[in-house]
N, C-alpha and C. Protein backbone atom coordinates (compact mmCIF):
# COMPACT_ATOMS: atom_id res chain seq x y z
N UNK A 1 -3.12 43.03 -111.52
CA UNK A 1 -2.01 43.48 -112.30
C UNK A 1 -2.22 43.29 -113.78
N UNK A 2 -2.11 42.10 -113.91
CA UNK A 2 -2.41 41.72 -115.62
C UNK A 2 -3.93 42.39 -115.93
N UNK A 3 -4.76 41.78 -115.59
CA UNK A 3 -6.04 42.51 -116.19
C UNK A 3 -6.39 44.12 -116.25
N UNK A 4 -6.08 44.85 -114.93
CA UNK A 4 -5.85 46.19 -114.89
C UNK A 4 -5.16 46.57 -116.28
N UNK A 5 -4.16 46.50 -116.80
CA UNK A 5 -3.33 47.18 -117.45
C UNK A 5 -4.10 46.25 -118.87
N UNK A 6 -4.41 44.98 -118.96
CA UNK A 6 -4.77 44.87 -120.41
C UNK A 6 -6.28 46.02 -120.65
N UNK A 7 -7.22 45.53 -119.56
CA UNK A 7 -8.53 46.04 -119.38
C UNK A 7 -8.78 47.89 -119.46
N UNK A 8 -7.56 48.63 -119.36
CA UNK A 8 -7.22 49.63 -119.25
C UNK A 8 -6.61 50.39 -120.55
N UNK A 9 -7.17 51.33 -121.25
CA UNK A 9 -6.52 51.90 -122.41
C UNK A 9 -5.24 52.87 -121.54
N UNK A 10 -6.09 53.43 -120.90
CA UNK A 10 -4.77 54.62 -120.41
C UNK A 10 -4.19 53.77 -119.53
N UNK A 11 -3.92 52.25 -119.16
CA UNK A 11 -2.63 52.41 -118.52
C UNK A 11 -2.02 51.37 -119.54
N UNK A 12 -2.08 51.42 -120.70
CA UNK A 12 -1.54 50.47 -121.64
C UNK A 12 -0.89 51.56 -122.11
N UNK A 13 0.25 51.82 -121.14
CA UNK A 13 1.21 52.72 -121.80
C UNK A 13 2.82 52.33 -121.27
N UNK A 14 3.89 52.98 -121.18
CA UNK A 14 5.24 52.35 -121.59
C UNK A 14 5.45 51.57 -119.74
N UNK A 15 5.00 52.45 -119.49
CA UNK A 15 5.14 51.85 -117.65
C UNK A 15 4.12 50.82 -117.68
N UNK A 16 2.95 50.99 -118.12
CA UNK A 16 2.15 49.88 -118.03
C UNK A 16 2.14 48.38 -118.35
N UNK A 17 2.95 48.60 -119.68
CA UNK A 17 3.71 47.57 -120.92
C UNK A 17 4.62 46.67 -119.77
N UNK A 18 5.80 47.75 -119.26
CA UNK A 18 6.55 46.89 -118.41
C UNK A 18 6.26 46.65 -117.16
N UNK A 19 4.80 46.92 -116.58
CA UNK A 19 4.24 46.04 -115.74
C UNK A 19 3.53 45.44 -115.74
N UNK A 20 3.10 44.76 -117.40
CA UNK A 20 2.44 43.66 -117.08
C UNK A 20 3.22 42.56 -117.86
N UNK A 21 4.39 43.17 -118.41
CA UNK A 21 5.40 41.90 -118.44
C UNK A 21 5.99 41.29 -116.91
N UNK A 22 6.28 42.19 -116.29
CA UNK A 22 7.09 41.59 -115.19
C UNK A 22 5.57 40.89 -114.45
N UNK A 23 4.52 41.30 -114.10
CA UNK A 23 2.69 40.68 -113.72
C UNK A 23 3.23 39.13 -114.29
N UNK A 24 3.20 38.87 -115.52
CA UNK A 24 3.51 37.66 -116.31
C UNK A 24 4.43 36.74 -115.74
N UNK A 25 5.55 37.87 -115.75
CA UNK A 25 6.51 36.69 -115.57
C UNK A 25 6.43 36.25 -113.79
N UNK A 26 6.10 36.78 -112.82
CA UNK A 26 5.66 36.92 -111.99
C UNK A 26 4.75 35.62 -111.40
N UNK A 27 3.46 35.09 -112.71
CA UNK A 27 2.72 34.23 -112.77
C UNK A 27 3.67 33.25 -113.24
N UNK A 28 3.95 33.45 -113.73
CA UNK A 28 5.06 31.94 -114.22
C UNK A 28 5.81 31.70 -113.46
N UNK A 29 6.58 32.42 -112.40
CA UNK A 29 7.59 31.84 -111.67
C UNK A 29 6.63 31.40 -110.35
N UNK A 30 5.57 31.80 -110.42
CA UNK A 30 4.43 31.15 -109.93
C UNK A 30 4.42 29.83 -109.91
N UNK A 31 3.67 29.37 -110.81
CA UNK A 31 3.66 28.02 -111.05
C UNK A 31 4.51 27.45 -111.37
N UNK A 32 5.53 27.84 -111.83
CA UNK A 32 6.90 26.54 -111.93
C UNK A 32 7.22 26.32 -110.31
N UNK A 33 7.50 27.56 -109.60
CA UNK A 33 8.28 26.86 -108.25
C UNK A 33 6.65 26.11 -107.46
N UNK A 34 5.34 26.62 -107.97
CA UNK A 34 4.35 26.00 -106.78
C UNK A 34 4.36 24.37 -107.62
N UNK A 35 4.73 24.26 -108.98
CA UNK A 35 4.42 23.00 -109.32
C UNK A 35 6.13 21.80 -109.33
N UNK A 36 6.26 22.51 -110.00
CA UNK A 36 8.27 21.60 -110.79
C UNK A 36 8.72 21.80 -109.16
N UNK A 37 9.41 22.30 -108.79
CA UNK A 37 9.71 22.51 -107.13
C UNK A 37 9.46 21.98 -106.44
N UNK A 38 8.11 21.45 -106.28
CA UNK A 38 7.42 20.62 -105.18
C UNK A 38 7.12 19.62 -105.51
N UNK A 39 7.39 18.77 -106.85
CA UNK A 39 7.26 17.52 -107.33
C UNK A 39 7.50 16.60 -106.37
N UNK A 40 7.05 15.28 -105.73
CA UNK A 40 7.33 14.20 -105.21
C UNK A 40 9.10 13.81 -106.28
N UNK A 41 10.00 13.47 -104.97
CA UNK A 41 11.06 13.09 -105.85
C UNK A 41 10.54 11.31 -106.53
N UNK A 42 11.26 12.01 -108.25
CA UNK A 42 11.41 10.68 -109.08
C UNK A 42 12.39 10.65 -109.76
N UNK A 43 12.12 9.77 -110.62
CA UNK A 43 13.20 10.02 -111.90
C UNK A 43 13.23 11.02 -112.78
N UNK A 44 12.22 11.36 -112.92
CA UNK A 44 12.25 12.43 -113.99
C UNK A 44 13.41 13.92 -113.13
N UNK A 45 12.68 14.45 -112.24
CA UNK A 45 12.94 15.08 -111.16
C UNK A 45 14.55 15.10 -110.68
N UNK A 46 15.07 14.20 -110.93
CA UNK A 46 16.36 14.12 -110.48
C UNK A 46 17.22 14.96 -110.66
N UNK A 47 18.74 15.40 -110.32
CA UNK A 47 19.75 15.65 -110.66
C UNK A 47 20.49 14.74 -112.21
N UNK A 48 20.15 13.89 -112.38
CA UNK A 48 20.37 13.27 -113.48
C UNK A 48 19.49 12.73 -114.77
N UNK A 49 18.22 13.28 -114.06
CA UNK A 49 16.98 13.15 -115.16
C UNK A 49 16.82 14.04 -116.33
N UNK A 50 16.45 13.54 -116.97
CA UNK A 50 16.44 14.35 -118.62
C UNK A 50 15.56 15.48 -118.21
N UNK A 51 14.58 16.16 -117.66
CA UNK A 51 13.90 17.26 -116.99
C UNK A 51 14.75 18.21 -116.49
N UNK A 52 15.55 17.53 -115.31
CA UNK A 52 16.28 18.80 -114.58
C UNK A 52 17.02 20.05 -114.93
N UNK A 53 17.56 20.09 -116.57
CA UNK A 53 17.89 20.95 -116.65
C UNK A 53 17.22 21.73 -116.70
N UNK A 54 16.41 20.97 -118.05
CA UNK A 54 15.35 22.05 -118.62
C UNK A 54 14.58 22.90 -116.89
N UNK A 55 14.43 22.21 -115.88
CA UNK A 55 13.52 22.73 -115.47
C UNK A 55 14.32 23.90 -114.91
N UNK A 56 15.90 23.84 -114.50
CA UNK A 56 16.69 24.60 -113.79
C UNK A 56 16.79 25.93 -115.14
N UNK A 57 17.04 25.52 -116.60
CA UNK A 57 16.64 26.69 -117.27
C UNK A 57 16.05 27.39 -117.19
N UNK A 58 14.31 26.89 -117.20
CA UNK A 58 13.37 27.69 -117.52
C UNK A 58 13.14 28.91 -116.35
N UNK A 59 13.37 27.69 -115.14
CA UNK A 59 13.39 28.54 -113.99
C UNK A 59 14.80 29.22 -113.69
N UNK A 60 15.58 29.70 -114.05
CA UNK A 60 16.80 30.68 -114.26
C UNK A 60 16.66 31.60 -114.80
N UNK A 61 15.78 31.08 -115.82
CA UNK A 61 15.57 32.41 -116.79
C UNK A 61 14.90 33.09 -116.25
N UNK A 62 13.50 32.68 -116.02
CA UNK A 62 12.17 33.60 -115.38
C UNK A 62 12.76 34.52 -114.37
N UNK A 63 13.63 33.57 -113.34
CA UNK A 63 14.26 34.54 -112.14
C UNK A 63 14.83 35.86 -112.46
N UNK A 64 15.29 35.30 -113.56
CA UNK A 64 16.84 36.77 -113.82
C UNK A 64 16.07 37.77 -114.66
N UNK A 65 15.16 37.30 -115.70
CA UNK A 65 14.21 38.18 -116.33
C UNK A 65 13.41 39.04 -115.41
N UNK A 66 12.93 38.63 -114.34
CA UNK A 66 12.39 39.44 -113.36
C UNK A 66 13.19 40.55 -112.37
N UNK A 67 14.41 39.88 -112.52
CA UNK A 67 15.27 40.85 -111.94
C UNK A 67 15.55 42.10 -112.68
N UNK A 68 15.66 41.67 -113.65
CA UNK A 68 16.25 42.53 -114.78
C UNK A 68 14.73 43.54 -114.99
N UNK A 69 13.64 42.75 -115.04
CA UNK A 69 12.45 43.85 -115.50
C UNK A 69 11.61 44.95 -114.44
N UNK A 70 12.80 44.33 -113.26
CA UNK A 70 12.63 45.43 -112.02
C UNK A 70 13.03 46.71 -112.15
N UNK A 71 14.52 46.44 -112.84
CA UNK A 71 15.66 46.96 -113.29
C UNK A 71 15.39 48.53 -114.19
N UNK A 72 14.71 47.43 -115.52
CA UNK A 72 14.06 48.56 -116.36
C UNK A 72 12.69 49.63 -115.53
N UNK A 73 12.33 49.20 -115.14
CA UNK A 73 11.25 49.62 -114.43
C UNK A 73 11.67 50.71 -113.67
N UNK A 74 12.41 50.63 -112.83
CA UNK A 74 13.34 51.59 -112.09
C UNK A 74 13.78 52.46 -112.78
N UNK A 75 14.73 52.36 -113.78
CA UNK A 75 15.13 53.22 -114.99
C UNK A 75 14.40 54.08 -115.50
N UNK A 76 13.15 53.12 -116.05
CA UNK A 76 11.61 54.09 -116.47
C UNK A 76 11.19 55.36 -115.11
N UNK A 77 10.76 55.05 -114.12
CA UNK A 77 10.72 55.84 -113.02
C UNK A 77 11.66 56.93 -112.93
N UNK A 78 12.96 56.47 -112.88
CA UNK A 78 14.17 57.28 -112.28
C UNK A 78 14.12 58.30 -113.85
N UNK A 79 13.87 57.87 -114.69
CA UNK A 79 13.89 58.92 -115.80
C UNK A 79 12.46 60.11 -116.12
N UNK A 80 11.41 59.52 -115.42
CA UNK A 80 10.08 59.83 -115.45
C UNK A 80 10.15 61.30 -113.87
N UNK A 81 10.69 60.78 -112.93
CA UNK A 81 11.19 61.98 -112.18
C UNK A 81 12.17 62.67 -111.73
N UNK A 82 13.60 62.51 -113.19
CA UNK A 82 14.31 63.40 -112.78
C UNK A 82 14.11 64.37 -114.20
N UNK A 83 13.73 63.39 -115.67
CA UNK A 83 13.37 63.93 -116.99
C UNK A 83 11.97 63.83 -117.21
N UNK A 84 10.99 64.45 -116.89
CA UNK A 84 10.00 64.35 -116.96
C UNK A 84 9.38 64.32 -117.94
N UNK A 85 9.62 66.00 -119.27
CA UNK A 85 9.42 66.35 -120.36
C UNK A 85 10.56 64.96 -121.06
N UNK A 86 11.34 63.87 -120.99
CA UNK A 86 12.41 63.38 -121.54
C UNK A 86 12.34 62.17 -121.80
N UNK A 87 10.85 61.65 -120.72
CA UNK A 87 10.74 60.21 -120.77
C UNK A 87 10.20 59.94 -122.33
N UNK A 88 9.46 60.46 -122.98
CA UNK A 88 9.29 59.67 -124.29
C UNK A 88 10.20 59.43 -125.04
N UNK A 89 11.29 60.49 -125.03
CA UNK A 89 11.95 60.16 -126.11
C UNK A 89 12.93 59.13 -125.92
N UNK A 90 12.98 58.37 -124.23
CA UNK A 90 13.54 57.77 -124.07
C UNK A 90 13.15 56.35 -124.25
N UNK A 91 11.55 55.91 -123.39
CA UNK A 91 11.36 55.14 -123.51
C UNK A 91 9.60 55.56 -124.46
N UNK A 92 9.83 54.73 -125.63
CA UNK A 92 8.61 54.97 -126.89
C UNK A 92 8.11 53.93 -126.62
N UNK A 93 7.25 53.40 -127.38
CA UNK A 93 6.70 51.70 -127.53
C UNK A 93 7.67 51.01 -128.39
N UNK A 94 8.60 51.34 -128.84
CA UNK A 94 9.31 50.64 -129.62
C UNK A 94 10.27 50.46 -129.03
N UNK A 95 11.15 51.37 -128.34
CA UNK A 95 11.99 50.80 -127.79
C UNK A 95 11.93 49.98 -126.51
N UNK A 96 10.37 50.13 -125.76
CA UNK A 96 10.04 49.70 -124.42
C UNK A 96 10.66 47.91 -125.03
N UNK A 97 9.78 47.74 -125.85
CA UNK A 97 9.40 46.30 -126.58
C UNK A 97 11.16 45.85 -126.73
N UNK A 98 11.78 46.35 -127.41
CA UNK A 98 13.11 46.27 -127.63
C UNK A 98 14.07 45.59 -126.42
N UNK A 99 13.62 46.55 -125.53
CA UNK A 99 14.11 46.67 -124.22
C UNK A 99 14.02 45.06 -123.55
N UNK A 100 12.77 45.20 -123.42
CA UNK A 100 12.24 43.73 -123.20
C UNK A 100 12.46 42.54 -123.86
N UNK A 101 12.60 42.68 -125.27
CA UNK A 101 13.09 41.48 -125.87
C UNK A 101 14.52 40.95 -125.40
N UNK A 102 15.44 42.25 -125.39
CA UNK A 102 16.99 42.41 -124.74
C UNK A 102 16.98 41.39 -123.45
N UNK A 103 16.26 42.13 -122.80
CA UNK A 103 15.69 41.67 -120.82
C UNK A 103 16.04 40.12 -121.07
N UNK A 104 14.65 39.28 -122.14
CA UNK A 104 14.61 38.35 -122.49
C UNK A 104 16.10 37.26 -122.81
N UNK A 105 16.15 37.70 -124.10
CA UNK A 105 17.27 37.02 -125.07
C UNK A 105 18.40 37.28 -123.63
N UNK A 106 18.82 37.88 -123.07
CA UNK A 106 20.06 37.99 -122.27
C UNK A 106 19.81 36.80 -121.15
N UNK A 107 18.86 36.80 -120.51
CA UNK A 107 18.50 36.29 -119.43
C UNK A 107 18.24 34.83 -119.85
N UNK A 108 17.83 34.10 -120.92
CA UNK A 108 17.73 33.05 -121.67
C UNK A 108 19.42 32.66 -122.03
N UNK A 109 20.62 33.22 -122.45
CA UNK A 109 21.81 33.14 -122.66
C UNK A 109 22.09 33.43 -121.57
N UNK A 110 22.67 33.76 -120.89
CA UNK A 110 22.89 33.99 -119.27
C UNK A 110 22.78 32.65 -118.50
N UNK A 111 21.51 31.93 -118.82
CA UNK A 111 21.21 30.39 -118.29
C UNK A 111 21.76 29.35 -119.13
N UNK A 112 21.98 29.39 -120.52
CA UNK A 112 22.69 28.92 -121.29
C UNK A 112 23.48 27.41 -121.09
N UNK A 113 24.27 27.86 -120.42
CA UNK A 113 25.37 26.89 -119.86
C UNK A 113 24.73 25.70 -118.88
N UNK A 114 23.46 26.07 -118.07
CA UNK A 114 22.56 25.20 -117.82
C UNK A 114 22.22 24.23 -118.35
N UNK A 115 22.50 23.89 -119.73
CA UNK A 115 21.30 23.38 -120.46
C UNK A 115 22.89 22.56 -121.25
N UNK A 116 23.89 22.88 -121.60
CA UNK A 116 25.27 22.94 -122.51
C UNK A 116 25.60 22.22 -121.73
N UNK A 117 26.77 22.17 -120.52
CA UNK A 117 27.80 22.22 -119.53
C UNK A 117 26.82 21.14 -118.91
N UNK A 118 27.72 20.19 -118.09
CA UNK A 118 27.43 18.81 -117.30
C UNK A 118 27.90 19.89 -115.86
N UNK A 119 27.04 19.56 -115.23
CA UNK A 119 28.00 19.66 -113.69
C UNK A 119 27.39 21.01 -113.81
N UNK A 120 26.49 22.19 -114.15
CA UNK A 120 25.67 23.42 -113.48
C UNK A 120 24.39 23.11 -113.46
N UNK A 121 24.61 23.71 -112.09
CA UNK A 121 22.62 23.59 -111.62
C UNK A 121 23.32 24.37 -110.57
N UNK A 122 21.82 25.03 -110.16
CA UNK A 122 21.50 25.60 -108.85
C UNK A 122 20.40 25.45 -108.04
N UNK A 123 20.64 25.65 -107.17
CA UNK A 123 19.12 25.21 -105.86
C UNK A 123 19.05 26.07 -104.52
N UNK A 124 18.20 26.32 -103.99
CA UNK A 124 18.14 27.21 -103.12
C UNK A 124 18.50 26.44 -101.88
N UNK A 125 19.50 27.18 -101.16
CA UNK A 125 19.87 26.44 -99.86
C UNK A 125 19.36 26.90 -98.42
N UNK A 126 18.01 26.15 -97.96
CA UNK A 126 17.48 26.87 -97.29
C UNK A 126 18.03 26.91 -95.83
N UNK A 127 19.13 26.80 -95.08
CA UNK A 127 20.30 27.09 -93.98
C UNK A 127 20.69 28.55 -94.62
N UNK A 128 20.74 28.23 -95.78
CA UNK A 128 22.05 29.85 -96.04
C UNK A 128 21.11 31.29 -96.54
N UNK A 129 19.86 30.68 -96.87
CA UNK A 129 18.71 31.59 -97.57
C UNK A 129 19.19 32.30 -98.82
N UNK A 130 20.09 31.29 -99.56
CA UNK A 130 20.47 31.74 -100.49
C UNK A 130 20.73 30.53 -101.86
N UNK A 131 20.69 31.42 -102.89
CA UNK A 131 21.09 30.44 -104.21
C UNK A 131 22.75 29.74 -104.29
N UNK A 132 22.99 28.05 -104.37
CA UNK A 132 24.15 28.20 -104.81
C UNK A 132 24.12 26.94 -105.84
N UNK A 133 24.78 26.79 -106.24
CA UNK A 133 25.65 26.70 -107.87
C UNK A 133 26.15 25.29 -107.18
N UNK A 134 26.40 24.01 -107.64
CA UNK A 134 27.06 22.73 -108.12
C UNK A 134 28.18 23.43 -107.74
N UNK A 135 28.87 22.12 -106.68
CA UNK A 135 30.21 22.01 -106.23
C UNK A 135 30.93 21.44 -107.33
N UNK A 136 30.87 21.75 -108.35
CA UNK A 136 31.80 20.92 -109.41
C UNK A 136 32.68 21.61 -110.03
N UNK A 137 33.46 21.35 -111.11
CA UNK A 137 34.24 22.54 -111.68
C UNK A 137 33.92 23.09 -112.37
N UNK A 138 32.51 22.63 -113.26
CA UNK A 138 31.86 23.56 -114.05
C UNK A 138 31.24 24.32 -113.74
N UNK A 139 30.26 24.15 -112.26
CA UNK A 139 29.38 24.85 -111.22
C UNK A 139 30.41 26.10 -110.80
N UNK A 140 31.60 25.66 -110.27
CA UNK A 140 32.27 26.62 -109.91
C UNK A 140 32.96 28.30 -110.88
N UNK A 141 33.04 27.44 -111.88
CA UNK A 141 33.38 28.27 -113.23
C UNK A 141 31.87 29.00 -113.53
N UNK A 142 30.86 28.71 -113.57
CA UNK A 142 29.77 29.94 -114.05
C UNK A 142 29.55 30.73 -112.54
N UNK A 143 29.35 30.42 -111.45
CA UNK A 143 29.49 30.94 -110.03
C UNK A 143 30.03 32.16 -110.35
């Protein structure tokens, strides 16, 4: 993924751009959940350790950024075969980049309150196969 598209002039183009951001982020949510995730529990590690947010940030963000750069991606496509002659003027290199910074900055504020607010975190609940949010009142309020 990543090397194809850097190693590649012709696919270093607007679809290409936003697949080797999402390739990236992809690798990163990589190694945070194969490394931070699987930590032996300590202190650091805790629910009350100076780490946990940060780590519940970083990894919030990456998640939702990937969601989101699916998102665009789709958009790019869905405009590429219903506007064919239409896609440049829609998506250029300038606005691809734009796009992505948006993706970014939103998905970084979006987690926000993670990092602010006592009482949000989330963790994957593996009975329910799903994400949930701190039984607290602050957990409940970003939910």
């Amino acid at each position: 993924g990543i090397t194809s598209v850097i190693g590649s002039k012709r696919q270093f183009c607007r679809f290409g751009i936003l697949c080797l951001c999402l390739a990236t982020n992809n690798s990163l949510i990589l190694v945070l959940y194969s490394t931070w995730y699987d930590c032996p529990f300590s202190e650091l590690y805790e629910s009350e350790g100076m780490l946990y947010p940060i780590r519940e940030y970083v990894g919030g963000t990456f998640w939702i950024v990937g969601i989101r750069l699916h998102l665009l991606i789709s958009i790019n496509r869905f405009i590429a075969i219903i506007y064919p002659f239409k896609l440049h003027k829609y998506f250029h290199a300038k606005g691809t980049a734009i796009a992505v910074f948006v993706v970014i900055l939103a998905s970084a504020l979006q987690c926000a309150p993670i990092i602010i607010l006592d009482g949000v975190w989330f963790c994957f609940d593996k009975g329910l196969m799903q994400w949930i949010f701190a039984p607290t009142r602050n957990g409940k309020i970003y939910e």
